[in-house]
Protein backbone atom coordinates (compact mmCIF):
# COMPACT_ATOMS: atom_id res chain seq x y z
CA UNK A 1 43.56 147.11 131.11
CA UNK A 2 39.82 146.48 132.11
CA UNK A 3 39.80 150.52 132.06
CA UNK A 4 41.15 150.72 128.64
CA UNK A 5 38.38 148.17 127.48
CA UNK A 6 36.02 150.18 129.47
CA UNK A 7 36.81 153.70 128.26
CA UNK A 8 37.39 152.26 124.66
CA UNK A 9 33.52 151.17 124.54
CA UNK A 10 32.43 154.85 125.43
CA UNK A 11 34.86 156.58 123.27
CA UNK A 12 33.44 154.19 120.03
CA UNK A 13 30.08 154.50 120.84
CA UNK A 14 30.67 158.04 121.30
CA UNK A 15 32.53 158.19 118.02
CA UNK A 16 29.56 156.23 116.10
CA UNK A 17 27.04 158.59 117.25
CA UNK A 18 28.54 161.65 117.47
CA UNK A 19 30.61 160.28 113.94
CA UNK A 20 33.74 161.81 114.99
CA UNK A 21 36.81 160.09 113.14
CA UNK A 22 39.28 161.87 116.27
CA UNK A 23 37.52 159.48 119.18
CA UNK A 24 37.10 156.48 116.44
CA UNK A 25 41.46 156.80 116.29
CA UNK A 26 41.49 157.26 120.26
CA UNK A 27 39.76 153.67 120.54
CA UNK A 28 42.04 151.88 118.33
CA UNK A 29 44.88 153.46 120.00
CA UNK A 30 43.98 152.47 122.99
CA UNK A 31 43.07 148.87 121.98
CA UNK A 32 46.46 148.42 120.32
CA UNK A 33 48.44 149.21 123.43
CA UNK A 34 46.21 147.19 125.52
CA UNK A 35 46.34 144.13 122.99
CA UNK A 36 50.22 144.44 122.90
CA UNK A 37 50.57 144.50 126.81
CA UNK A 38 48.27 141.23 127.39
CA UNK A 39 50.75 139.44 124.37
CA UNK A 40 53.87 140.67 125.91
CA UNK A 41 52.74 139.95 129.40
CA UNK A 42 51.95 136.32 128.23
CA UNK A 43 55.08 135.75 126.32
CA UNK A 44 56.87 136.81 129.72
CA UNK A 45 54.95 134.22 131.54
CA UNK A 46 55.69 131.26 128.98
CA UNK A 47 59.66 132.29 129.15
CA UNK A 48 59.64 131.86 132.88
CA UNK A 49 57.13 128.96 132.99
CA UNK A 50 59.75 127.41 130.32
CA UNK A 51 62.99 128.11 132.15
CA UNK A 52 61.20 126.99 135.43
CA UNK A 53 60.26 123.58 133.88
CA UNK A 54 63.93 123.30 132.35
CA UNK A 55 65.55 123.85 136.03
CA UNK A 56 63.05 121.08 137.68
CA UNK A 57 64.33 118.58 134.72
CA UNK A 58 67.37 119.28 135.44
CA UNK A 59 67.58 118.80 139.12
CA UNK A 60 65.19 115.80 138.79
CA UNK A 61 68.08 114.15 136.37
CA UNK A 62 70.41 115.33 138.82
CA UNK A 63 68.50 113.82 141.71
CA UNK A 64 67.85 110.08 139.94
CA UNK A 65 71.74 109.99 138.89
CA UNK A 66 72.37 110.63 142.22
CA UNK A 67 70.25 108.14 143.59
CA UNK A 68 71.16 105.39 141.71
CA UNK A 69 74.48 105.78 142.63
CA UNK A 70 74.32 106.24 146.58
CA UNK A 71 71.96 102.94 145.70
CA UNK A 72 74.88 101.07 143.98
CA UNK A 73 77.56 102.79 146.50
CA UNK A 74 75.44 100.96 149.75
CA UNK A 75 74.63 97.67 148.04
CA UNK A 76 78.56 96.97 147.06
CA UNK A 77 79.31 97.34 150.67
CA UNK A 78 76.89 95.99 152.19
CA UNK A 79 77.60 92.96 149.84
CA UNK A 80 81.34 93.44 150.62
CA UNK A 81 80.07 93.40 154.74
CA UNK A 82 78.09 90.02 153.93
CA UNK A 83 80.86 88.21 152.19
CA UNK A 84 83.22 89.11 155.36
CA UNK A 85 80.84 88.17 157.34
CA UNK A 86 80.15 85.01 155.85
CA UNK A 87 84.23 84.46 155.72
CA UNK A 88 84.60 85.48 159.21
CA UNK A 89 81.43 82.57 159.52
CA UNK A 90 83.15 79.73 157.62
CA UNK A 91 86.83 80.67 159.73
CA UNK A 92 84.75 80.10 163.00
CA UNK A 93 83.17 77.20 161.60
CA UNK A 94 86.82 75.38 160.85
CA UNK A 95 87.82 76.33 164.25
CA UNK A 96 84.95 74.54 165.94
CA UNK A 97 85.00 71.54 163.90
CA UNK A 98 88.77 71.00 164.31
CA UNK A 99 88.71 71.58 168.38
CA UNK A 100 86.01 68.81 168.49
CA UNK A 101 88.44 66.27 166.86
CA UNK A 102 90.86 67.07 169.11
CA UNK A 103 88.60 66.07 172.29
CA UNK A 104 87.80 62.43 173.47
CA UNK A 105 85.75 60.17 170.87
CA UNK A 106 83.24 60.35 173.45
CA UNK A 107 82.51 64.12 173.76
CA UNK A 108 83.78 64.47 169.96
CA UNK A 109 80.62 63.75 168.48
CA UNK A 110 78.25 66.20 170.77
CA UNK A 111 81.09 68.84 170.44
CA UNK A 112 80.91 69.00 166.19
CA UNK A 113 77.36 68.88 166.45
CA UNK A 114 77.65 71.82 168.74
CA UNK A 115 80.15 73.79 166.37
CA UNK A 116 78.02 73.22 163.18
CA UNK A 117 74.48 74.25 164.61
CA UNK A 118 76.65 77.86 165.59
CA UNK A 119 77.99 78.25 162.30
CA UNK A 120 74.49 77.30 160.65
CA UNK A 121 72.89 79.74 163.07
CA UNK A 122 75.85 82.63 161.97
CA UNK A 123 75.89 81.53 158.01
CA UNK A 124 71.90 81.98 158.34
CA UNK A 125 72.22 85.12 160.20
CA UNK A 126 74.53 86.71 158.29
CA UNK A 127 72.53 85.85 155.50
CA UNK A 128 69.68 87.41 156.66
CA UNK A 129 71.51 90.60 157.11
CA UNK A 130 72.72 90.48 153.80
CA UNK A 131 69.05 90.16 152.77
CA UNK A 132 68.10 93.32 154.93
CA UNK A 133 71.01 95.64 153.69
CA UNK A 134 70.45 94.74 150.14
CA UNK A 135 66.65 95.20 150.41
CA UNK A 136 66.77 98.29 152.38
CA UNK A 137 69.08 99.89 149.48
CA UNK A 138 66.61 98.62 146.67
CA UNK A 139 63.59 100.46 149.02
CA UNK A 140 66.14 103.46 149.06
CA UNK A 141 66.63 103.17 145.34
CA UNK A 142 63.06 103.05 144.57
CA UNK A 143 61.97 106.03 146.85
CA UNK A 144 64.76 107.93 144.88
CA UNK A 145 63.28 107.54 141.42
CA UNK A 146 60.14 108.17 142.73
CA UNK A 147 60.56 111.19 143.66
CA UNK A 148 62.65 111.79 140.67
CA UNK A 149 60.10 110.93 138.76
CA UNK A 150 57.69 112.86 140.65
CA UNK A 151 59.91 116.17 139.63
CA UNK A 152 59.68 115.21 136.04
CA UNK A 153 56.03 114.56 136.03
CA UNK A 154 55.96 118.54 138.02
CA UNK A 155 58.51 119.52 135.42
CA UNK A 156 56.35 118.04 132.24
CA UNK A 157 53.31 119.49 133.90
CA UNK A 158 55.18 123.27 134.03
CA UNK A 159 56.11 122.67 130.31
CA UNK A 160 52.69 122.09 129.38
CA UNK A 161 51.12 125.28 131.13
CA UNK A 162 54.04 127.14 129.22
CA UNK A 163 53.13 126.03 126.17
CA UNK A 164 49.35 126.49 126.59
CA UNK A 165 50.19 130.03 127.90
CA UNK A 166 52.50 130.57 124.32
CA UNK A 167 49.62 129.17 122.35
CA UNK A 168 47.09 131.79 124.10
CA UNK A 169 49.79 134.92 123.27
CA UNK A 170 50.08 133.23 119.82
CA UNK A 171 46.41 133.35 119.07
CA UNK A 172 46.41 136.62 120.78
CA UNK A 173 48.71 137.91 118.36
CA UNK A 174 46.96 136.07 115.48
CA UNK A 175 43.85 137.90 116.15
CA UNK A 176 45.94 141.94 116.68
């Protein structure tokens, strides 16, 4: 290509001086085929640049859909987990409070004290799992749109260099 250019200087220089029409038709020759390669060449680039961008938009939908929905998927059971947990927290508490009644007046008191501290201690635990599973699935949720949205930034960013590199063949073509 750079040869072409190179050769096609000499041969119209050559032709000017020498003011021979055969080498003046050589150089435009030769500048046609080598303007028609750089356009094709270019258009070849933008198709692929395209189709790459259209695949990483694609699997960058394809990656936030399935995000969101392993994010919904583990909050619904770890929400189902808490609400056992909190049944399985208000059973024990029931148990404790009716074995205390059935104990002397003395010891009845200390004993229901006893049995509500627990089932404060395993309503407040099991609340603060409930608070971990739920915010570990919203940090899960959020790293996966990041990094969906990181592909469609990359996938934007693809499109644009496509469409610069169509413009270039365009005005290429606009000035053949």
């Amino acid at each position: 290509m750079t040869l072409d250019r190179a050769i096609g200087s000499a041969d119209k220089l050559a032709g000017a001086l020498l003011r021979n029409r055969d080498i003046a038709a050589r150089v435009a020759d030769r500048t046609d085929r080598t303007d028609r390669t750089d356009r094709t060449d270019k258009l070849v680039a933008a198709v692929r640049l395209e189709a790459e961008a259209a695949a990483r938009r694609d699997q960058a939908r394809k990656t936030a859909v399935s995000g969101r929905r392993k994010g919904t998927q583990k909050r619904k059971a770890a929400q189902e987990r808490a609400a056992a947990e909190l049944e399985e927290s208000d059973a024990t508490d029931a148990r404790g409070k009716n074995a205390a009644k059935a104990t002397a007046s003395q010891t009845a008191s200390a004993k229901k004290k006893a049995a509500d501290q627990r089932a404060a201690n395993r309503s407040a635990k099991a609340e603060q799992r409930k608070d971990r599973v739920e915010s570990a699935a919203e940090a899960k949720k959020q790293t996966a749109q990041r990094h969906a949205k990181s592909e469609l930034d990359d996938a934007r960013a693809a499109k644009e260099s496509a469409r610069e590199a169509r413009a270039d063949a365009d005005r290429l073509t606009a000035l053949t």
